[in-house]
Protein backbone atom coordinates (compact mmCIF):
# COMPACT_ATOMS: atom_id res chain seq x y z
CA UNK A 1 26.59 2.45 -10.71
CA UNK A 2 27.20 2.38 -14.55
CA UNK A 3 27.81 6.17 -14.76
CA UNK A 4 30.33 5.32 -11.62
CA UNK A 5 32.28 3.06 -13.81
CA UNK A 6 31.83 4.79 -17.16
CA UNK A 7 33.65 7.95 -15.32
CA UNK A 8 36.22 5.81 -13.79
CA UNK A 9 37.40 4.35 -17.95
CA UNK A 10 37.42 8.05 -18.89
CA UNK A 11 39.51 9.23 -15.97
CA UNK A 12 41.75 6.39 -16.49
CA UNK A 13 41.96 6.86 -20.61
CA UNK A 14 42.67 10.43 -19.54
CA UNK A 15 45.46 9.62 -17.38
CA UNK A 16 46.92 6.95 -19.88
CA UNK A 17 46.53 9.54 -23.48
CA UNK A 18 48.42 12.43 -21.47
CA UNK A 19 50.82 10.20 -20.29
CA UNK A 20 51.33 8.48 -23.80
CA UNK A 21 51.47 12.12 -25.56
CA UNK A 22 53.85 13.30 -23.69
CA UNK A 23 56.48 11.08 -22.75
CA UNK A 24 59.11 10.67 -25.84
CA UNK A 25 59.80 7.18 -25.15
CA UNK A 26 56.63 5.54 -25.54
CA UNK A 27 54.27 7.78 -27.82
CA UNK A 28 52.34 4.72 -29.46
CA UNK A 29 51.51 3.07 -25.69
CA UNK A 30 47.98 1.37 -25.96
CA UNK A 31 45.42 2.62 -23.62
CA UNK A 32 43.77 -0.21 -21.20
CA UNK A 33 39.95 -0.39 -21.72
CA UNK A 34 39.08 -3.17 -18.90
CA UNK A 35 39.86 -4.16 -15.85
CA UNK A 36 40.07 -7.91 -14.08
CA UNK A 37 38.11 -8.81 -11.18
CA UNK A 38 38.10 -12.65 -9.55
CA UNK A 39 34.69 -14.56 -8.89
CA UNK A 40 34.13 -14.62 -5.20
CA UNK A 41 31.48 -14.14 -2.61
CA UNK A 42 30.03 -11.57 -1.64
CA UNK A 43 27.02 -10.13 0.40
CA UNK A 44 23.73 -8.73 -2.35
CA UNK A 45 21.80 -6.38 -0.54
CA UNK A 46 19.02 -4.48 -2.18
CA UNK A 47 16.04 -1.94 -0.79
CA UNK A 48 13.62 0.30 -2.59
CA UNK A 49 13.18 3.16 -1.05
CA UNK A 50 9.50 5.19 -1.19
CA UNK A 51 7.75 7.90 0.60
CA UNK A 52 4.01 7.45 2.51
CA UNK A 53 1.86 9.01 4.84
CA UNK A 54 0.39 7.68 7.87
CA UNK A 55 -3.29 6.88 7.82
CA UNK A 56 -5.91 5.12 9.70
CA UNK A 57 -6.50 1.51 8.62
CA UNK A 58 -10.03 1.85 9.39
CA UNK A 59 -12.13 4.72 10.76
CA UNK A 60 -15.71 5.02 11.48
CA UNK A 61 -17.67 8.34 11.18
CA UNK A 62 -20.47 8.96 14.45
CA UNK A 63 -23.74 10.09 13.68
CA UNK A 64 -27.09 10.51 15.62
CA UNK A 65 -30.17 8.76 14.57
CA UNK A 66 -32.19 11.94 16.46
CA UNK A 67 -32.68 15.03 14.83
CA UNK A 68 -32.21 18.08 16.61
CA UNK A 69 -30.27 20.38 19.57
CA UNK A 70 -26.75 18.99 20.80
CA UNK A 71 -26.95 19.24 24.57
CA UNK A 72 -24.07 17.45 24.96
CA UNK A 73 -20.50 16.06 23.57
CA UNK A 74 -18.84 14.05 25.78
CA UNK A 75 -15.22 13.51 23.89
CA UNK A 76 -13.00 16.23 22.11
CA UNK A 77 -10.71 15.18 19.52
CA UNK A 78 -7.83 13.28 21.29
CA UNK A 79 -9.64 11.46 23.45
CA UNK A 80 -9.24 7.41 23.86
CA UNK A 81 -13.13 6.33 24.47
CA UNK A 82 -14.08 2.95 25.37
CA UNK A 83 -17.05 1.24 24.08
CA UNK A 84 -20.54 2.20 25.06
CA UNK A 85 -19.03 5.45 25.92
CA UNK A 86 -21.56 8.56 25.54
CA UNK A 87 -20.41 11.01 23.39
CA UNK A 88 -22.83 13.06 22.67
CA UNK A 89 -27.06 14.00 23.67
CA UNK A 90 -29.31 15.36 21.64
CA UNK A 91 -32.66 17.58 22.63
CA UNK A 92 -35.25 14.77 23.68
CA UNK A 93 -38.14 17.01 24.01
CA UNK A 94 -39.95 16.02 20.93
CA UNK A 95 -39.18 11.87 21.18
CA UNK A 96 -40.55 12.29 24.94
CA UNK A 97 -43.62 13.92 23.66
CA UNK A 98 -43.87 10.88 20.96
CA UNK A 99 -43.34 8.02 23.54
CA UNK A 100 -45.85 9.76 25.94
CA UNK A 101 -48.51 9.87 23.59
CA UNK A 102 -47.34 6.31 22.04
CA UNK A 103 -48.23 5.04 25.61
CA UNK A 104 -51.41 6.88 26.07
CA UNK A 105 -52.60 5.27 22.76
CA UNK A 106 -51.50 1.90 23.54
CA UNK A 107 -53.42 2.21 26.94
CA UNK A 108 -56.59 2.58 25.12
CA UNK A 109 -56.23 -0.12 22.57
CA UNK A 110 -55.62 -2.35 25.09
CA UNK A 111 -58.89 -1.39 26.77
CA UNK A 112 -60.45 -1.22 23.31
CA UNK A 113 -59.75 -4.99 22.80
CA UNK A 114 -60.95 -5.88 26.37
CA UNK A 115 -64.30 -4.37 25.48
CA UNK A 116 -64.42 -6.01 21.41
CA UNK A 117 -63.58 -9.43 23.43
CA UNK A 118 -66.44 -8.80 25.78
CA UNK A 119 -68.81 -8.37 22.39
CA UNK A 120 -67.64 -10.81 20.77
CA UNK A 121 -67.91 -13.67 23.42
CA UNK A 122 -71.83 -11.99 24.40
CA UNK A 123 -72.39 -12.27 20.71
CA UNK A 124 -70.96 -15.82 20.75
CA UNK A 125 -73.61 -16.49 22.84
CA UNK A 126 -76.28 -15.01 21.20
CA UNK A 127 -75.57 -16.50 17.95
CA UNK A 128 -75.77 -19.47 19.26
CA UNK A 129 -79.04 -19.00 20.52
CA UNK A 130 -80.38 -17.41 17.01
CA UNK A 131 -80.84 -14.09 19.14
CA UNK A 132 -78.94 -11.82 16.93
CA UNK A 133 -78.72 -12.34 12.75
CA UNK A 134 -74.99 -13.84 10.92
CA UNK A 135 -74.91 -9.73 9.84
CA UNK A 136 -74.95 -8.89 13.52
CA UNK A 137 -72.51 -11.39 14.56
CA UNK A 138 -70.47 -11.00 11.57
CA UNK A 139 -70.15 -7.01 12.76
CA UNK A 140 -69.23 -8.31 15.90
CA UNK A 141 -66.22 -10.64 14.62
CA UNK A 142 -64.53 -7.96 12.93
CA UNK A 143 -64.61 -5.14 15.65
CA UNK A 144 -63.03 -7.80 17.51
CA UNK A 145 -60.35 -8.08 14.96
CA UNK A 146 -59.71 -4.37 14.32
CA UNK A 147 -59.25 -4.53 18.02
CA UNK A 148 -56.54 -6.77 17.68
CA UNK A 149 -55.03 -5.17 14.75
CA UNK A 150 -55.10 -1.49 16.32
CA UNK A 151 -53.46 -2.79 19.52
CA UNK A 152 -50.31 -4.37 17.37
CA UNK A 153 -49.87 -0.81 15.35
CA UNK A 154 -49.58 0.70 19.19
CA UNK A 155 -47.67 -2.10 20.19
CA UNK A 156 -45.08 -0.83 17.77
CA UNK A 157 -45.29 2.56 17.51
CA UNK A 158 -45.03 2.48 21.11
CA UNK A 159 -41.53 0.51 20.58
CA UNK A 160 -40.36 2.65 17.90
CA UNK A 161 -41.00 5.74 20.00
CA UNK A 162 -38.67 4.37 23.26
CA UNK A 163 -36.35 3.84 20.06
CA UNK A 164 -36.28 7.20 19.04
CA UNK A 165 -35.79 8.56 22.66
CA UNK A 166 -32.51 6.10 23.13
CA UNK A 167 -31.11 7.31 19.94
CA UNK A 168 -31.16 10.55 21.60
CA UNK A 169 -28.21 9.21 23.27
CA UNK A 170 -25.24 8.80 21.00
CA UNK A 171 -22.56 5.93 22.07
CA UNK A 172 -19.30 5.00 20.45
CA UNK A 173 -19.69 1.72 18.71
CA UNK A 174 -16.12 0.81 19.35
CA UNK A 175 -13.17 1.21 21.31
CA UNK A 176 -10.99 4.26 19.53
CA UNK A 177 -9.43 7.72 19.63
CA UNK A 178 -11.45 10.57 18.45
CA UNK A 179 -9.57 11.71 15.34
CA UNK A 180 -12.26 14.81 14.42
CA UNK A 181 -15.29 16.73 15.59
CA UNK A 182 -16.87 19.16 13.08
CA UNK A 183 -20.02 19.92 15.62
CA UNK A 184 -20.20 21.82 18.78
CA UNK A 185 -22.87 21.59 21.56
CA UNK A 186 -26.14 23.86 20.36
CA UNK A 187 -25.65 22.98 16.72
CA UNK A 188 -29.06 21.74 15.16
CA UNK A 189 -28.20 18.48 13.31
CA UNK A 190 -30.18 16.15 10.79
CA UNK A 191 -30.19 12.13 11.21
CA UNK A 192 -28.96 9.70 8.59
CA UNK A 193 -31.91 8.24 8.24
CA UNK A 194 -34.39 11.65 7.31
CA UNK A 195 -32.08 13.47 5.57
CA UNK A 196 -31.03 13.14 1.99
CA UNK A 197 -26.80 13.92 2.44
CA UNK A 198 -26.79 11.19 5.01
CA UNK A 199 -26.88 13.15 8.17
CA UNK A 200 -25.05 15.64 10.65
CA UNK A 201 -21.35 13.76 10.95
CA UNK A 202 -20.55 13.99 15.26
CA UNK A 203 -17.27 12.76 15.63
CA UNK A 204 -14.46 10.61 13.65
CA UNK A 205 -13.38 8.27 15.44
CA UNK A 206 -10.47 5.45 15.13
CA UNK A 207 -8.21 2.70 16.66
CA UNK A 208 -4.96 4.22 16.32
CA UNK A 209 -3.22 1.27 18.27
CA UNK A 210 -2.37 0.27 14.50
CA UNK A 211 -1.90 2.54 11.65
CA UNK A 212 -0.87 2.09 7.96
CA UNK A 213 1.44 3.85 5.65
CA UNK A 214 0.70 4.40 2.17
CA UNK A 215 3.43 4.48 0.09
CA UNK A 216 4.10 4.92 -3.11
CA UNK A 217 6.35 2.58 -4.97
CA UNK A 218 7.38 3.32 -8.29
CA UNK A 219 6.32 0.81 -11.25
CA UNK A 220 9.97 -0.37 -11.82
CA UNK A 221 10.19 -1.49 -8.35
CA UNK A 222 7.01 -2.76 -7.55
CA UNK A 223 7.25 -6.04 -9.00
CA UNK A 224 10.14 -6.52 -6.35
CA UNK A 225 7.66 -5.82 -3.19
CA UNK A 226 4.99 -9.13 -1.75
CA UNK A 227 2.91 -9.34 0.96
CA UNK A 228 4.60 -10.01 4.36
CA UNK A 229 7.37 -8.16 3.60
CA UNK A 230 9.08 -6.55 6.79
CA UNK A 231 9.50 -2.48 5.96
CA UNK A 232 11.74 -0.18 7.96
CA UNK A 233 9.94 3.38 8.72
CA UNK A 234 11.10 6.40 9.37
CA UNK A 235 9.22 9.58 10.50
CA UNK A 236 11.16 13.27 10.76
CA UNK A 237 9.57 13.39 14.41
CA UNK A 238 11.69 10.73 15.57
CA UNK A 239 14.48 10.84 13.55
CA UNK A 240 16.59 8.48 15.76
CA UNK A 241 13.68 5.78 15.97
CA UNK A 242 12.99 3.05 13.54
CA UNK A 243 9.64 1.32 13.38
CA UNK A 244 8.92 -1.40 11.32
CA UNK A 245 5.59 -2.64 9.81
CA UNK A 246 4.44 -5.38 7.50
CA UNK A 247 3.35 -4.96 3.74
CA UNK A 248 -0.36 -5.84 4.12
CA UNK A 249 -1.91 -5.16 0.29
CA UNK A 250 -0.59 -4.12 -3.10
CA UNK A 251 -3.11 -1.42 -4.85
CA UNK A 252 -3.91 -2.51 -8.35
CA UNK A 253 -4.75 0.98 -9.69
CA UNK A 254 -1.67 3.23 -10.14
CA UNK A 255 -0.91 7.35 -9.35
CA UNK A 256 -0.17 8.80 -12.40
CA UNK A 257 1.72 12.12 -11.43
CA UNK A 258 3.98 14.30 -13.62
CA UNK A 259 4.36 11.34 -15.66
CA UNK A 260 5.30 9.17 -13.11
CA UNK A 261 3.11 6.01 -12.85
CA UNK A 262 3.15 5.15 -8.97
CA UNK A 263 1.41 2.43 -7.07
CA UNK A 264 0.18 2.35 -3.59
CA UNK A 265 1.76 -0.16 -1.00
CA UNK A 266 -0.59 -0.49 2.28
CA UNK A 267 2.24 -0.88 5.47
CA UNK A 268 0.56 -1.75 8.79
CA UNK A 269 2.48 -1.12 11.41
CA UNK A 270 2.12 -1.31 14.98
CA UNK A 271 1.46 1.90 17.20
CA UNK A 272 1.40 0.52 20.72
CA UNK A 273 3.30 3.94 21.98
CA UNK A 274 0.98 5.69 19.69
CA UNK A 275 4.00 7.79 18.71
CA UNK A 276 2.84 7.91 15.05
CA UNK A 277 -0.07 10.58 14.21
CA UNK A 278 -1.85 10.75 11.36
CA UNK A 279 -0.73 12.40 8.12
CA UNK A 280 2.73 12.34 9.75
CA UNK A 281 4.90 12.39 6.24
CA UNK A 282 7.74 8.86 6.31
CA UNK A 283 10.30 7.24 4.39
CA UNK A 284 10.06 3.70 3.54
CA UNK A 285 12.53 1.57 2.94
CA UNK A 286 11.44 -2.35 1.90
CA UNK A 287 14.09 -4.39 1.40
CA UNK A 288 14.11 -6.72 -1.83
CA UNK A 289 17.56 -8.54 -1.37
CA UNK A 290 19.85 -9.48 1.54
CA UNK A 291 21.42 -13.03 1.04
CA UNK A 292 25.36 -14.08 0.54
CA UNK A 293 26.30 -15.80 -2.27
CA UNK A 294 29.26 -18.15 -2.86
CA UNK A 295 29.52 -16.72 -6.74
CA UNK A 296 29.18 -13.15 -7.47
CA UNK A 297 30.38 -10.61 -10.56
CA UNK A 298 30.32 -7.45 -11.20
CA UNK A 299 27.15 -6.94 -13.46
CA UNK A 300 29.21 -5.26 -15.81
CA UNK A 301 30.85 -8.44 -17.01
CA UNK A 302 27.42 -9.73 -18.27
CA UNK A 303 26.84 -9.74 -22.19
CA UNK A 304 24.39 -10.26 -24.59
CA UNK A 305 25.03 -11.78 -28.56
CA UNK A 306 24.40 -8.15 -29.52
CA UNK A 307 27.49 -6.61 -27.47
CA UNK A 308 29.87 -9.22 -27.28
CA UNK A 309 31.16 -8.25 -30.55
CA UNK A 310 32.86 -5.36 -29.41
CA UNK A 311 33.76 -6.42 -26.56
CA UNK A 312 35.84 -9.19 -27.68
CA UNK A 313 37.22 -7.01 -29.81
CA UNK A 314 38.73 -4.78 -26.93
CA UNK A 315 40.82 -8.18 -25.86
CA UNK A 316 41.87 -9.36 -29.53
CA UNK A 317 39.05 -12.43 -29.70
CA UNK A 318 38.65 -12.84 -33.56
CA UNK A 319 35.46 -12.29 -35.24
CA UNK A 320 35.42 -15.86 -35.87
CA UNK A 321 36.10 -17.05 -32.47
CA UNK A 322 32.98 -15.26 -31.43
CA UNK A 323 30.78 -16.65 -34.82
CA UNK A 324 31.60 -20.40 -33.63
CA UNK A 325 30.74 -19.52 -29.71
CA UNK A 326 27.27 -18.13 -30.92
CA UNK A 327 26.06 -21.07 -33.08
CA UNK A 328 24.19 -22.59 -30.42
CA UNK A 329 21.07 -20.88 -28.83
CA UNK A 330 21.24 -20.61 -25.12
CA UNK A 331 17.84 -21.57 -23.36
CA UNK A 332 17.17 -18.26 -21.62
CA UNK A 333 19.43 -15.94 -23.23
CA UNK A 334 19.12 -12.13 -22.22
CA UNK A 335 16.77 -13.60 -19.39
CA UNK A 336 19.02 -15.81 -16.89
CA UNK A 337 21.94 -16.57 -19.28
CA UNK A 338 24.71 -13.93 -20.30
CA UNK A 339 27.98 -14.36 -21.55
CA UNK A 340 31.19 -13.41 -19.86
CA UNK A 341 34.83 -13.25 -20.60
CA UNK A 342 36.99 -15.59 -18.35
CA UNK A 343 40.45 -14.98 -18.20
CA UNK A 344 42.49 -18.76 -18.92
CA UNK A 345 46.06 -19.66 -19.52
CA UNK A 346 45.46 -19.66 -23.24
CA UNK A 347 43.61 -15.78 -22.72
CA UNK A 348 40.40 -14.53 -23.34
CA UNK A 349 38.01 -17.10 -23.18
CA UNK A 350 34.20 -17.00 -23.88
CA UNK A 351 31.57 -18.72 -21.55
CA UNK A 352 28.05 -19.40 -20.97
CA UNK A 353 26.76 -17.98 -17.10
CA UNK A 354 23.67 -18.99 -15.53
CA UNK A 355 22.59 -15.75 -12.96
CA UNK A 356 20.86 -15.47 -10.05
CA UNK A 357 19.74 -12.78 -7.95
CA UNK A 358 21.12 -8.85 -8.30
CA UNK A 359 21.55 -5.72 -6.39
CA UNK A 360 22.39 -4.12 -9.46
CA UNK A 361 25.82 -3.75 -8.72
CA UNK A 362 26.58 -7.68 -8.80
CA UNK A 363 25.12 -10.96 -9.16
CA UNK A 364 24.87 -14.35 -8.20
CA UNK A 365 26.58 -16.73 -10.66
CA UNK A 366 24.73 -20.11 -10.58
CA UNK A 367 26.72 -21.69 -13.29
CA UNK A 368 29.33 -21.65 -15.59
CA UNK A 369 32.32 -19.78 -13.42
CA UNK A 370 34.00 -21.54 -10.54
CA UNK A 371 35.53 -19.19 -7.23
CA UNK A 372 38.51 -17.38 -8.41
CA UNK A 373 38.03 -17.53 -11.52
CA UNK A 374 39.51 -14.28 -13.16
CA UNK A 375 36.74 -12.02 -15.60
CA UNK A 376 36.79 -9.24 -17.52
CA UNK A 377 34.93 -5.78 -17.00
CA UNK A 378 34.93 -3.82 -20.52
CA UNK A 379 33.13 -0.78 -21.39
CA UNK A 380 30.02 -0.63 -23.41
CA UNK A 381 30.26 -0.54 -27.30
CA UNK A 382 29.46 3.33 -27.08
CA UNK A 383 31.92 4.02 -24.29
CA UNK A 384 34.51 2.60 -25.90
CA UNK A 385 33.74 4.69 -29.13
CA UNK A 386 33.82 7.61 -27.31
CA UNK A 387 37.04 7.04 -26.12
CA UNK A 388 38.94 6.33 -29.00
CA UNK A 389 37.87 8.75 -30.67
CA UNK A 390 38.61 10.85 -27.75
CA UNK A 391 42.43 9.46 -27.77
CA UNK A 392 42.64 10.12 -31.58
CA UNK A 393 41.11 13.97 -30.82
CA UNK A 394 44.31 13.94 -28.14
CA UNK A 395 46.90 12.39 -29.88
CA UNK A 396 46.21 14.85 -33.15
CA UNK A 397 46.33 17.96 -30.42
CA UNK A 398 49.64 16.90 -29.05
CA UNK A 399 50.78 15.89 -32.23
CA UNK A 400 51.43 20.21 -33.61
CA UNK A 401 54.29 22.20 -32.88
């Protein structure tokens, strides 16, 4: 917007010099620097506008507790697959072996303990009658025990064994789509929980009925974004479809690439039609700013202490004039108080503004102006430099032969 304007004084001081240069009856004609524009209402509106890519908000990798064979996947990549669904099988030879020989051992502990209870009771009795010594009985008491003991560690073994035969059978902890699957069926895997990298990885596998964008906003504009914020979204796939999603998290750690500091804004959005894939490349565009106000100027009318100067010196305002209107500090100068130039029957006239929102281009007056009030636009200090001297490089030009 400012290099808009800027180019629109130079055309104009263009227009003006030739014109002044070459017309005989007006050589000294002064060239206009500003423009007027009235106070009015007007409708802000203000977006940033990012790229993302479409991920997964949450995915969950499948892996078998059994080592060994696949015999069987029962999803390819694609596939919607309810919960308790079996995707896979792996060989069960080896766990069947286990369990068989878990039961067989359990079998005879149990009979083991039948026959130390039988002792120990007999013994009981003899004890009692001083037939057999404490040694004897003591003997007695702990086969009795070990007994007990052995048939618990069976007991469990025997558990852990029809354990290890149902994790033969791999089923999908949730309800999802299956997003990846590195294996194929004969492909000797390791478990999780016996190997050191963490396992054989099955299938990826996620609820795509949602998805997320990550964008990447840059640091200017990322103050400007909260959460809750309604995004529009646009994929090249479906160039004539919007969606929309909600900003859902802020990332705290910034992308640093090529020098440009980035920071990652998490969209979720929903994908009901499952129309969006992911990695599918978008354009973002959160908007910051859509309200009408009843008092609105061109941002270009705003000024600081440290330009007015030369400003006021575009429209004649004395030096003085502009010493007496700075005396007193403004509370929030160069923050949410400027100072514009109001046109009044008695000209130029300095004055205090109070601002509100912007969309860069304008912005909301809160105090100080009144509707219709007629301001000033003027270049920058350094624009209008640059043209004088540019009308004095003119002038001299047209001024041989």
């Amino acid at each position: 917007m400012k290099i808009k304007l800027k180019n629109t004084f130079y055309i104009a001081g263009l227009v003006i010099l030739i014109s002044s240069c070459g017309s005989d009856e007006k050589p000294q004609q002064e060239t206009t620097f500003y423009k007027r524009e009235n106070v009015s209402t007007k409708q802000l509106e203000l977006s940033i506008e990012a790229s993302g890519i479409i991920e997964a908000i949450s995915s969950v990798e499948i892996k078998s507790k059994a080592s060994g064979e696949i015999l069987f996947l029962g999803a390819e990549v694609g596939d919607l697959v309810e919960k308790g669904s079996i995707l896979g099988q792996i060989d069960q030879r080896t766990p069947k072996n286990i369990l068989d020989q878990a039961m067989s051992d359990l079998q005879a502990s149990k009979v083991r303990l039948d026959n130390a209870k039988s002792q120990f009771d007999r013994g009981k009795e003899l004890h009692a009658n001083a037939s057999i010594s404490d040694k004897d009985f003591e003997d007695i008491q702990e086969g009795f025990a070990q007994a007990k003991s052995t048939l618990v560690r069976t007991e469990v073994s025997y558990e852990n064994a029809k354990i290890a035969l149902d994790d033969t059978i791999v089923r999908s902890p949730v309800q999802g789509t299956i997003i990846s699957r590195p294996v194929e069926v004969g492909q000797v895997i390791s478990s999780p929980t016996s190997a050191v990298g963490g396992g054989t990885i099955l299938m990826t596998m996620a609820d795509l009925s949602k998805v997320r964008v990550r964008a990447l906003v840059d640091e200017i504009d990322v103050g400007k974004v909260s959460i809750g914020q309604v995004v529009s979204i646009k994929v090249a796939a479906y160039r004539d479809k919007e969606f929309f999603g909600v900003v859902s998290k802020i990332e705290p750690q910034a992308k640093i690439e090529q020098n440009v500091t980035t920071f990652p804004v998490l969209i979720d959005i929903d994908n009901d039609e499952n129309l969006l894939l992911l990695g599918m490349n978008t354009d973002v565009v959160i908007e910051v700013l859509n309200k009408e106000v009843s008092l609105s100027t061109p941002t270009m009318s705003l000024r600081t202490r440290k330009d007015i100067y030369s400003a006021a010196g575009i429209l004649n305002i004395s030096k003085n004039t502009v010493d007496s209107f700075l005396v007193e500090i403004q509370e929030g100068e160069n923050f949410n108080k400027f100072i514009v130039i109001k046109d009044s029957k008695d000209g130029p006239q300095l004055t205090w503004v109070k601002i509100g929102v912007s969309d860069l281009s304008n912005v909301e007056i809160l105090s100080g102006l009144k509707e219709d009030d007629s301001i000033f636009i003027l270049p920058s200090k350094s624009l209008f430099d640059y043209q004088k001297r540019f009308k004095e490089r003119v002038q001299a030009s047209f001024s041989f032969g």
